[in-house]
Protein backbone atom coordinates (compact mmCIF):
# COMPACT_ATOMS: atom_id res chain seq x y z
CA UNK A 1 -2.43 -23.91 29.82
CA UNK A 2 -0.78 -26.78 27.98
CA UNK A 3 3.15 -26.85 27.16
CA UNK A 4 3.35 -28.82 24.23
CA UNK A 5 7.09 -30.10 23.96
CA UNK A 6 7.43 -31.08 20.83
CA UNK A 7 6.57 -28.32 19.11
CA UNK A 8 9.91 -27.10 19.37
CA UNK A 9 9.84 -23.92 17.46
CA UNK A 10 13.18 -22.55 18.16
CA UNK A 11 16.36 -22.36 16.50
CA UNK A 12 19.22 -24.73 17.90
CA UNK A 13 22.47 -22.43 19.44
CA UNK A 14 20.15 -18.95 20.43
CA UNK A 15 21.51 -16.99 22.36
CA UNK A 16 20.49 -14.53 25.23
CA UNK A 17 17.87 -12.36 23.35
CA UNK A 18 18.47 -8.41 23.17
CA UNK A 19 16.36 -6.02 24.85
CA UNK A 20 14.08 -4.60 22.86
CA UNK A 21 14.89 -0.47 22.65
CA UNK A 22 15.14 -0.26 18.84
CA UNK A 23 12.06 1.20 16.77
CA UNK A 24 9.89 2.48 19.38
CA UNK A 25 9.22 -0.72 20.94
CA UNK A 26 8.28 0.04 24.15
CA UNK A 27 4.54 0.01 24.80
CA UNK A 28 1.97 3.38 25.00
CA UNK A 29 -0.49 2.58 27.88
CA UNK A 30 -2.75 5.84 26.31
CA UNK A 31 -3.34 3.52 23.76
CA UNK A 32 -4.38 0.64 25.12
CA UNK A 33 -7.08 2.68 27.35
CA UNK A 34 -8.38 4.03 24.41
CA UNK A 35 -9.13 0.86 22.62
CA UNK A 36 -10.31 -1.21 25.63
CA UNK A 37 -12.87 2.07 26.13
CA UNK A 38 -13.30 3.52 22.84
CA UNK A 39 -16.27 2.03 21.60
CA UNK A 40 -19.39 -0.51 22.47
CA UNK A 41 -17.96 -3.30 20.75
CA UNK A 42 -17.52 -6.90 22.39
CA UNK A 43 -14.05 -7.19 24.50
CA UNK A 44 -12.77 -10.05 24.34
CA UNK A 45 -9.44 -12.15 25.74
CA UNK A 46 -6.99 -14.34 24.45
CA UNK A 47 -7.91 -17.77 26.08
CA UNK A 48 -4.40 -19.77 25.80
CA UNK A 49 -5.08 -23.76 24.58
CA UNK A 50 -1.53 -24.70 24.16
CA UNK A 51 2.18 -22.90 24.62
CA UNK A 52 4.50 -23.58 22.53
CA UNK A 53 8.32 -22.53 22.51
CA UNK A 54 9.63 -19.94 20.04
CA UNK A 55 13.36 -18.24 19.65
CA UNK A 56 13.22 -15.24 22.06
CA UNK A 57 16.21 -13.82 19.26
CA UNK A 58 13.65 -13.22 16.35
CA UNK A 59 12.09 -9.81 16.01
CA UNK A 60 8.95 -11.25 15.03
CA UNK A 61 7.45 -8.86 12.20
CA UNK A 62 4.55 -11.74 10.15
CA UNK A 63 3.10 -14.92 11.05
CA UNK A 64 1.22 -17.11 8.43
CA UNK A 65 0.29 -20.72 8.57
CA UNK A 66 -0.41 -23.08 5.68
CA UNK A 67 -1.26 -27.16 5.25
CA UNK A 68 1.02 -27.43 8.57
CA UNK A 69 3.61 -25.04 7.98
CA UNK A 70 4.62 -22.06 10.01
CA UNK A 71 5.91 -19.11 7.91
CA UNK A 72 7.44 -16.39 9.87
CA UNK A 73 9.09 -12.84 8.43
CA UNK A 74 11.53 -11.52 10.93
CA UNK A 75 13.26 -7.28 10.55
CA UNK A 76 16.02 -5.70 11.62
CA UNK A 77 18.40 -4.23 8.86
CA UNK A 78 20.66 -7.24 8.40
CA UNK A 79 19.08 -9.78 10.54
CA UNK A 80 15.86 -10.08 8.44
CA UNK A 81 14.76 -13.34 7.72
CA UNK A 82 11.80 -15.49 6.54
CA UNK A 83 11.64 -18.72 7.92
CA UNK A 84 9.37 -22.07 7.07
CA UNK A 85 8.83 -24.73 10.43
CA UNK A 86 7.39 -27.43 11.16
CA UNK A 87 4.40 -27.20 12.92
CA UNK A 88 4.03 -30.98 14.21
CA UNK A 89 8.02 -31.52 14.79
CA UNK A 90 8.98 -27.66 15.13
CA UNK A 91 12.08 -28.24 12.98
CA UNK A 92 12.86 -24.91 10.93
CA UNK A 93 12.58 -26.44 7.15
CA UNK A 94 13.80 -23.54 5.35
CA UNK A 95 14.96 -20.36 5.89
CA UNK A 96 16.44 -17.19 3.62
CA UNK A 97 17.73 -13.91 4.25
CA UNK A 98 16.77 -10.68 3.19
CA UNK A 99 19.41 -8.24 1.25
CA UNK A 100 21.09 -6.30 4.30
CA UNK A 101 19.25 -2.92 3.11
CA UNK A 102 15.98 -4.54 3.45
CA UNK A 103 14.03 -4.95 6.75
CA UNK A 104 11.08 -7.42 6.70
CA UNK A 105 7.71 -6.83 7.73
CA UNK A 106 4.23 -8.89 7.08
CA UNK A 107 3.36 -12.10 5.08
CA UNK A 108 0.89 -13.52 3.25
CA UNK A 109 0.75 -16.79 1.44
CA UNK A 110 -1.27 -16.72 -1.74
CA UNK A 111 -1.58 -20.36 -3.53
CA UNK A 112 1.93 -21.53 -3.92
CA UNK A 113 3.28 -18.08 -3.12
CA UNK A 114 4.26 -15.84 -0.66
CA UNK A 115 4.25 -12.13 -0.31
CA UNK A 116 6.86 -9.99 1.89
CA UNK A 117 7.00 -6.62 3.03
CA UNK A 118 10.01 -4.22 3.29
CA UNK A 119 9.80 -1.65 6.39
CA UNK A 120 10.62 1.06 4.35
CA UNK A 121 11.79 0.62 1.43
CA UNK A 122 9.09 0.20 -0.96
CA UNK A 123 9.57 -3.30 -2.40
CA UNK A 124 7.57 -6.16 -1.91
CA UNK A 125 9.14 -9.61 -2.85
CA UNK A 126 6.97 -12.39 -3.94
CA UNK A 127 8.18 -15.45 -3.22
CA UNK A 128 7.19 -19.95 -3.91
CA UNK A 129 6.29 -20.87 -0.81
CA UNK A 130 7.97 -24.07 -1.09
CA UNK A 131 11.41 -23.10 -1.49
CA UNK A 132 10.73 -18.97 -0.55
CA UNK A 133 12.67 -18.46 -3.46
CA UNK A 134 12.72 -14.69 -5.04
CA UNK A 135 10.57 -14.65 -7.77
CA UNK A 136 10.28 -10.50 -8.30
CA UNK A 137 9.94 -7.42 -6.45
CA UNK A 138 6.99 -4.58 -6.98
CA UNK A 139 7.67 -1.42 -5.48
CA UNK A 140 5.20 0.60 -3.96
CA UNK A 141 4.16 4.19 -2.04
CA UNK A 142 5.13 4.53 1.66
CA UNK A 143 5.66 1.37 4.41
CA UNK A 144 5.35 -1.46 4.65
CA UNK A 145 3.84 -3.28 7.86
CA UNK A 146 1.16 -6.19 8.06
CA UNK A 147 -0.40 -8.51 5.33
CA UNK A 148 -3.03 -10.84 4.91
CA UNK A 149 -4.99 -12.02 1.79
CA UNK A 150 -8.88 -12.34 1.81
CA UNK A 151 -9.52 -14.76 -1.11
CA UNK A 152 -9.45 -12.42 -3.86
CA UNK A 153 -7.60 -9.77 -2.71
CA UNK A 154 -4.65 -8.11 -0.43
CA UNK A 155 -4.88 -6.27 2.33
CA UNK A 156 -1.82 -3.90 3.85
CA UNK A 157 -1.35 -1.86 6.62
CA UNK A 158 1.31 0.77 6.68
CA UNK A 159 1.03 1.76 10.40
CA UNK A 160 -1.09 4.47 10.19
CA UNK A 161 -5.43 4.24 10.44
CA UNK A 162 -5.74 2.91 6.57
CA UNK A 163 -5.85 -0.15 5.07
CA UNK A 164 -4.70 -0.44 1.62
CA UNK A 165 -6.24 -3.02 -0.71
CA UNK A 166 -3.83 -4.33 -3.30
CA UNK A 167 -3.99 -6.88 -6.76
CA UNK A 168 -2.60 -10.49 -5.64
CA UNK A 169 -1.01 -10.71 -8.78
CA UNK A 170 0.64 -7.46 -9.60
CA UNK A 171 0.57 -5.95 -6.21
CA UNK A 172 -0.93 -2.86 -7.98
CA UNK A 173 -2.99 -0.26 -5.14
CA UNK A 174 -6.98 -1.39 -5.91
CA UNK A 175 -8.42 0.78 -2.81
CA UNK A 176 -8.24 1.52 0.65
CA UNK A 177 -10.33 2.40 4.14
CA UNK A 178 -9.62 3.66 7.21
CA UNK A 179 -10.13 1.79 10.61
CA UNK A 180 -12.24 3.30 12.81
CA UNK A 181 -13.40 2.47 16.45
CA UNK A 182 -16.41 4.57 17.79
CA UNK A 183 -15.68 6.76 15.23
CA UNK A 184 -12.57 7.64 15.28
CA UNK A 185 -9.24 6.64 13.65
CA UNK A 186 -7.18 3.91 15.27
CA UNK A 187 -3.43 4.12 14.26
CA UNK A 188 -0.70 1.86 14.14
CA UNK A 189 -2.44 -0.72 12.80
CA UNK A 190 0.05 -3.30 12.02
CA UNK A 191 0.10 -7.12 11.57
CA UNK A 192 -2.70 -8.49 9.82
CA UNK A 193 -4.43 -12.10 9.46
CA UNK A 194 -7.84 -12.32 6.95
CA UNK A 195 -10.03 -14.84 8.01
CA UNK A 196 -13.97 -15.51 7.49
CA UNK A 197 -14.64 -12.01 6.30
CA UNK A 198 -12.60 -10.32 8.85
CA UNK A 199 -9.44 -8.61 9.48
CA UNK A 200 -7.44 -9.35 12.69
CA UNK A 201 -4.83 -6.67 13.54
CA UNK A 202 -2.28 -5.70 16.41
CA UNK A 203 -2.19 -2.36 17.54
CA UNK A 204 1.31 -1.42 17.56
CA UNK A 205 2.97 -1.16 21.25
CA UNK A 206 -0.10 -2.27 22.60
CA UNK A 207 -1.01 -6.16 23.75
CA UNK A 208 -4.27 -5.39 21.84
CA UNK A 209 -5.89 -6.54 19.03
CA UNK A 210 -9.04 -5.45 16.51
CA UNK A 211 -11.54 -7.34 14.29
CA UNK A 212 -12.18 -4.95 11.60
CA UNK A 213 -14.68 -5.26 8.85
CA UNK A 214 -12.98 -4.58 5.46
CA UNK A 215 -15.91 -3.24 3.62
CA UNK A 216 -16.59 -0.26 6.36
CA UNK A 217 -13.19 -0.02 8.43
CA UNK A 218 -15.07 -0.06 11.77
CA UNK A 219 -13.70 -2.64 14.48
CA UNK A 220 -16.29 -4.96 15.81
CA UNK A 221 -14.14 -6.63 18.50
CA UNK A 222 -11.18 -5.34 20.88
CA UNK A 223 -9.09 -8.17 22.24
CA UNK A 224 -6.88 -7.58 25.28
CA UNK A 225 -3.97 -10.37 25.09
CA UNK A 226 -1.71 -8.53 27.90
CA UNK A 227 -1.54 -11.78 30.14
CA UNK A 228 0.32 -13.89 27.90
CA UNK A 229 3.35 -13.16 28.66
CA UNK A 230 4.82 -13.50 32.80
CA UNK A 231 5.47 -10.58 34.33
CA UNK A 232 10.06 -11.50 34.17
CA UNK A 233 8.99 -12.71 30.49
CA UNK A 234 7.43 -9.50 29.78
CA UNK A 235 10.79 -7.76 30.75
CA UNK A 236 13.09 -9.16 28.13
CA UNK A 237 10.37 -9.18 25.60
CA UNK A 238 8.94 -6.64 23.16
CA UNK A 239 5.52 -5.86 21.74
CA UNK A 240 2.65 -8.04 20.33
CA UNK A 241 3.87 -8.96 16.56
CA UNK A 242 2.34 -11.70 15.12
CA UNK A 243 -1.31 -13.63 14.90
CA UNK A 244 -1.97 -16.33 12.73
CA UNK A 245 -5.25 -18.23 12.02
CA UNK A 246 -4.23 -22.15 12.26
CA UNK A 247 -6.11 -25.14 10.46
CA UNK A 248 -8.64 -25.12 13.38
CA UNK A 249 -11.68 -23.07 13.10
CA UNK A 250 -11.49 -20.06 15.42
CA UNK A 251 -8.41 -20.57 16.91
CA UNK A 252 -4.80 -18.13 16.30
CA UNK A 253 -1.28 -18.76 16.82
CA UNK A 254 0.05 -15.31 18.66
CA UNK A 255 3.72 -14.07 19.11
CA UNK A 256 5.91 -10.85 19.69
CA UNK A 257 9.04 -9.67 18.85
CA UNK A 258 11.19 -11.37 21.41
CA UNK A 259 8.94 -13.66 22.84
CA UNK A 260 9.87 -17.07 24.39
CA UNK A 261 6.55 -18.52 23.32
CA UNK A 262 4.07 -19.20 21.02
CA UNK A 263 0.50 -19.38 22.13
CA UNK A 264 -2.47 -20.91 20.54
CA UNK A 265 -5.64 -19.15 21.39
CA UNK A 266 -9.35 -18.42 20.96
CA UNK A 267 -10.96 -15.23 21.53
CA UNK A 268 -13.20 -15.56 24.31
CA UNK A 269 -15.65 -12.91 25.83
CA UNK A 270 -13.19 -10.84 28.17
């Protein structure tokens, strides 16, 4: 592993970050036995390439990168934030809060936009990327977790086994499918990252994560990324939150809520 100092990704004056007890953060080890044996799909790890340093403080809920920019949606009623940095100097270029009533969840950027998830309130804001600016909300049926945009289309989780498929203009509900592994359900899906035809998710409260095809819903990779994090790291931290394709073919920026670091990976055969 490579620590890569200037890619300083934390916020000047942090302090001490809180343990995480809120939300059902702790993780379910049922869980993560049933996805690392539920079905003959390839396993694969998270092989780290570089660590990079992130603000332990942030209760990391999306991750999106975009022409060298790292956009990251934080929650927490009245600590929600999304945040633009700086992915060659890691200074944070922009940064706005969320209405105290709101708690953030997923990203997506779409052109010179960006889309934002509420928890669960119903309302997604859309956002210019350059400035994150509020442009409008759209509200819409049940939670709101992760996000990612295919191309042509959205994709939303809402932490149960579906994934919704949603109009990048007008947000409006076009479809949906549920995720399945060796035929059966998998819930808690959460953040999302679309890329090449596939959808990358976190299992919530589990250090795992699933390539699911869109068209059919059935997973066709498990990742197990449980040894990012040391073992005293691990302690003060909470769950995998956060995967990002970057601007290099196959590789993902991955994060948590509370994590000291940010790693950049590729998914090797476990």
């Amino acid at each position: 592993m490579c620590l890569v100092p200037l890619m300083m990704l934390t916020v000047a004056g942090c302090g001490t970050s809180p343990q995480p007890q809120q939300y059902g953060d702790q993780r379910g080890d049922q869980s993560e036995q049933d996805l690392w044996h539920g079905g003959s799909v390839p396993h694969l790890r998270a092989d780290v390439i570089h660590v990079l340093p992130h603000d332990p403080s942030l209760f990391t809920q999306g991750l999106e990168t975009h022409s060298g920019t790292l956009y990251e949606s934080t929650g927490k009623h009245g600590e929600s934030v999304l945040r633009a940095v700086s992915l060659t100097t890691g200074e944070e270029l922009r940064r706005v809060e969320l209405p105290r009533r709101f708690f953030g969840e997923g990203i997506t950027v779409v052109g010179d936009r960006i889309w934002q998830l509420s928890w669960r309130a119903g309302t997604a804001f859309l956002r210019d990327r350059n400035s994150l600016r509020e442009l409008r909300r759209v509200d819409y049926d049940g939670q709101g977790w992760g996000l990612c945009s295919d191309g042509w289309r959205l994709v939303m989780s809402d932490g149960s086994a579906r994934l919704t498929f949603r109009d990048p203009e007008s947000f409006a509900r076009r479809g949906e499918v549920t995720v399945r592994l060796g035929g059966n359900p998998v819930e808690e899906i959460n953040e999302l990252e679309c890329v090449d035809g596939a959808v990358w998710a976190n299992v919530w409260k589990t250090d795992h994560l699933v390539r699911i095809d869109p068209a059919t819903g059935r997973v066709t990779a498990v990742v197990d990324a449980g040894d990012l994090l040391t073992e005293a790291e691990a302690s003060s931290a909470g769950v995998l939150n956060g995967v990002a394709a970057t601007d290099r073919e196959g590789e993902f920026l991955l994060t948590g809520k509370y994590w000291p670091s940010l790693f950049r990976v590729r998914f090797v055969p476990a």
